[in-house]
Protein backbone atom coordinates (compact mmCIF):
# COMPACT_ATOMS: atom_id res chain seq x y z
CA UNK A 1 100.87 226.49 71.94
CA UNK A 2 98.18 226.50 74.26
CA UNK A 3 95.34 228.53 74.96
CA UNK A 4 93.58 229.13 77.97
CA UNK A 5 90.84 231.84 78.62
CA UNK A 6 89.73 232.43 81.84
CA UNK A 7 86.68 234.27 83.70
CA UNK A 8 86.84 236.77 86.47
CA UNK A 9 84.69 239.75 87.66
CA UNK A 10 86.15 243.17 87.65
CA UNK A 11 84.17 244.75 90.34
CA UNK A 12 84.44 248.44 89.20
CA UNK A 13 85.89 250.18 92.66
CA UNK A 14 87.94 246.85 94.30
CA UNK A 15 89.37 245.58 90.94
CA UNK A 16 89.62 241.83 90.74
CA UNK A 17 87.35 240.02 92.88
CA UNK A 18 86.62 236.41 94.33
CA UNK A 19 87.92 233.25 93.23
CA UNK A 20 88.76 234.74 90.00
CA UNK A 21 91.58 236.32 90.91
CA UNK A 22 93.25 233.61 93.18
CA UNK A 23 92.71 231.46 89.23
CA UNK A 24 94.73 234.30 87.77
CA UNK A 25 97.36 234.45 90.38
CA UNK A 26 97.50 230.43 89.90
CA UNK A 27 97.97 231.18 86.23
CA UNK A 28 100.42 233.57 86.41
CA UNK A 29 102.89 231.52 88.56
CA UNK A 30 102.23 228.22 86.85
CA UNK A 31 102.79 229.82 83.45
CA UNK A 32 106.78 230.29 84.82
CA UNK A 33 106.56 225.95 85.02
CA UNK A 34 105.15 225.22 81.23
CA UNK A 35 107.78 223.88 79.11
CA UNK A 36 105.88 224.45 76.40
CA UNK A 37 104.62 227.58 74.50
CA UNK A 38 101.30 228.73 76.32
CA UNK A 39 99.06 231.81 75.40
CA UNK A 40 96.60 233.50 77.67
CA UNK A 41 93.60 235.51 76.41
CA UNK A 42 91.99 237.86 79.39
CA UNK A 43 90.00 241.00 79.24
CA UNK A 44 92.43 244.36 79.56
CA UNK A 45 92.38 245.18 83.43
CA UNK A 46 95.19 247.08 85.01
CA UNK A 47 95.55 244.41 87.95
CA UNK A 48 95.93 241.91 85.31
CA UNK A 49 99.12 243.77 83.30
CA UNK A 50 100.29 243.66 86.86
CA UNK A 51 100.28 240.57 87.69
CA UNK A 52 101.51 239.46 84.28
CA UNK A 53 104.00 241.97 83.99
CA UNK A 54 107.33 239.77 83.57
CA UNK A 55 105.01 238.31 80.47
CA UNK A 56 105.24 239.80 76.58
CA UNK A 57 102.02 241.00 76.27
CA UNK A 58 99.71 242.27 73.37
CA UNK A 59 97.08 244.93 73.65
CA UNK A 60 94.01 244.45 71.58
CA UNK A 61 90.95 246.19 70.95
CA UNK A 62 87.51 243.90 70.49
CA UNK A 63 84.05 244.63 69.53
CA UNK A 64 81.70 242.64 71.58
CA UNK A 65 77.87 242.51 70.53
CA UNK A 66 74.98 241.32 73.10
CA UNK A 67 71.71 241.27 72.11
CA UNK A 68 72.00 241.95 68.61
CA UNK A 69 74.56 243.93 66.55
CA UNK A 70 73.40 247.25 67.89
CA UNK A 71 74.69 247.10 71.21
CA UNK A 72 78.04 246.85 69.97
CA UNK A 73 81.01 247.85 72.49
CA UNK A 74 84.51 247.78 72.19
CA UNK A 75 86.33 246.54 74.82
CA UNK A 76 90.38 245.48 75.65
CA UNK A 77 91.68 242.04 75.64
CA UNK A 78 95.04 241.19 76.35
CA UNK A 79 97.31 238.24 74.90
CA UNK A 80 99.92 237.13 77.21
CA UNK A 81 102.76 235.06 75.97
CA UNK A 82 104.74 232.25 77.98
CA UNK A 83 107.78 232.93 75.88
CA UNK A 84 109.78 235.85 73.52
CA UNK A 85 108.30 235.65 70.58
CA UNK A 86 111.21 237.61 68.90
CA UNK A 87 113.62 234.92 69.68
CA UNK A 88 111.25 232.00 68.98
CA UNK A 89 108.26 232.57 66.72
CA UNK A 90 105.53 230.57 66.87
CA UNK A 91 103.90 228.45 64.51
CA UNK A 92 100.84 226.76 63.51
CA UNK A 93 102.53 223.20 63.10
């Protein structure tokens, strides 16, 4: 499969902002085209389960450290899947 991570800004009272979200939105439709396997790594943001909602997704939770391992936070991060899984599991090779 392939793996693709991108970057937007969650602005905390508009949601997705910018030319972040038009990437996502890009994403989302072109991930219906891939013939392949493809998997998406965001951060956990209701607008994105939205927009990804005909997708399999998986919910994880991630510590993130800046600064030095005492500013630890955890924070959501989604995995979004181009195909079922169930019906067609991936692997490494």
């Amino acid at each position: 499969p392939h793996k693709t991570s991108p970057s937007f800004y969650p602005h905390p009272h508009r949601g997705l902002v910018g030319h972040f979200w038009v990437e996502i939105n890009m994403m989302a439709k072109k991930l219906k085209t891939i013939k392949r396997k493809a998997v998406i790594s965001i951060n956990d943001h209701p607008a994105i389960r939205a927009c990804f909602k005909d997708y399999e997704m998986e919910a994880l939770k991630l510590d993130y450290t800046v600064g030095g391992g005492s500013n630890r936070v955890e924070r959501g991060e989604l995995v979004i899947y181009s195909w079922n899984r169930a019906a067609e599991p991936a692997g490494l090779f």
